[in-house]
Protein backbone atom coordinates (compact mmCIF):
# COMPACT_ATOMS: atom_id res chain seq x y z
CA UNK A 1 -56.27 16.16 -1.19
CA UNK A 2 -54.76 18.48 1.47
CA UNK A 3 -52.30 16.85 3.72
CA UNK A 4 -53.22 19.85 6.45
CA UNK A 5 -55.21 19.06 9.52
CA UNK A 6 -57.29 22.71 10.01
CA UNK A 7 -59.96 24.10 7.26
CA UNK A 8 -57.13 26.26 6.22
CA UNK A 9 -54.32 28.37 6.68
CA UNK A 10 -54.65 30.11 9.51
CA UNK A 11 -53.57 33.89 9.71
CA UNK A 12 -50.28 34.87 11.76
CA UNK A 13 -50.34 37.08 15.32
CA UNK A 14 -48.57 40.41 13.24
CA UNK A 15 -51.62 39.95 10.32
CA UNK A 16 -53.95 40.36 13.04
CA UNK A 17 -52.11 43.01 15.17
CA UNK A 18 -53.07 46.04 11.79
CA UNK A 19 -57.11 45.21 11.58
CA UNK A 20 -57.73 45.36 15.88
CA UNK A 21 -55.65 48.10 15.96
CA UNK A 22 -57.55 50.12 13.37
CA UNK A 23 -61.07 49.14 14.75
CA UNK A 24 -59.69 50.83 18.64
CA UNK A 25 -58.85 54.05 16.82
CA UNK A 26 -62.15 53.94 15.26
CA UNK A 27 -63.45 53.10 18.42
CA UNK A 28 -61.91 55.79 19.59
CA UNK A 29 -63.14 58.35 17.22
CA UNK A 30 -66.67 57.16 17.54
CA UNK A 31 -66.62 57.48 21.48
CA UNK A 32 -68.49 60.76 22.10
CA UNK A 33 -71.18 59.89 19.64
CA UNK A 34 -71.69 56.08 20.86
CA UNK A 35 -72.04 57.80 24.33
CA UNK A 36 -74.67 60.07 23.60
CA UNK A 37 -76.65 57.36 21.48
CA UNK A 38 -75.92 55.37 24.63
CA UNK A 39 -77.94 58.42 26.84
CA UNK A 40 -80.12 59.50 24.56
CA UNK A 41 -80.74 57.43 21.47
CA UNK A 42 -82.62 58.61 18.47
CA UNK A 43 -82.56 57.38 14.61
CA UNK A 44 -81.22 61.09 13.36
CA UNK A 45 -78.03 60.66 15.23
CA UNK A 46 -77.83 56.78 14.82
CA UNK A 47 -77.91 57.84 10.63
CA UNK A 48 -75.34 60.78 11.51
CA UNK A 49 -72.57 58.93 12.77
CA UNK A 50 -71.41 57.28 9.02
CA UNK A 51 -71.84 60.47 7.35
CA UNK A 52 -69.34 62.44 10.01
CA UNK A 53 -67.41 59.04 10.60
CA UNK A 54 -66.84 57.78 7.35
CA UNK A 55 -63.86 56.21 7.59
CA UNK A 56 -64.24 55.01 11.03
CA UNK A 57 -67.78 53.15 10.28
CA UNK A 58 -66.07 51.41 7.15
CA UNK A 59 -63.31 50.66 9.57
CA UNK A 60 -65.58 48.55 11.88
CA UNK A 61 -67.76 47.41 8.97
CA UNK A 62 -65.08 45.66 7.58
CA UNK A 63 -62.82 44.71 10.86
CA UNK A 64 -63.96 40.97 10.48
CA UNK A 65 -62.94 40.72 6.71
CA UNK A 66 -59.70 42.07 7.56
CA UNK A 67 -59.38 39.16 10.50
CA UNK A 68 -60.55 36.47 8.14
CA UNK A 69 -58.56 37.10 5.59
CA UNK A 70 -54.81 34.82 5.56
């Protein structure tokens, strides 16, 4: 039995600071394209942006895994 009153530990304000801050610089790297999918969207440039963007797409994919985790 868990003495604790919450579902579970719950992750401290620096463990959170590293995962928001990487998905703003990805953010930021994605800009220009999300812009022009924003003017002008079509499915060839909606499929470019993870194979130019890698790292910033797997960045944001996995931004709430990083938040959830203690």
């Amino acid at each position: 039995m868990s003495s604790g009153s919450g579902p579970g530990p719950r992750p401290q304000r620096g463990s959170l600071v590293m995962p928001l801050l990487l998905a703003l610089l990805a953010l930021l790297d994605l800009r220009v394209e999300l812009q022009l999918l924003l003017e002008h969207f079509t499915w060839t440039s909606l499929i470019q942006i993870p194979l130019q963007h890698p790292l910033a797409t797997a960045v944001l994919l996995f931004t709430p895994a990083m938040l959830r985790r203690p």
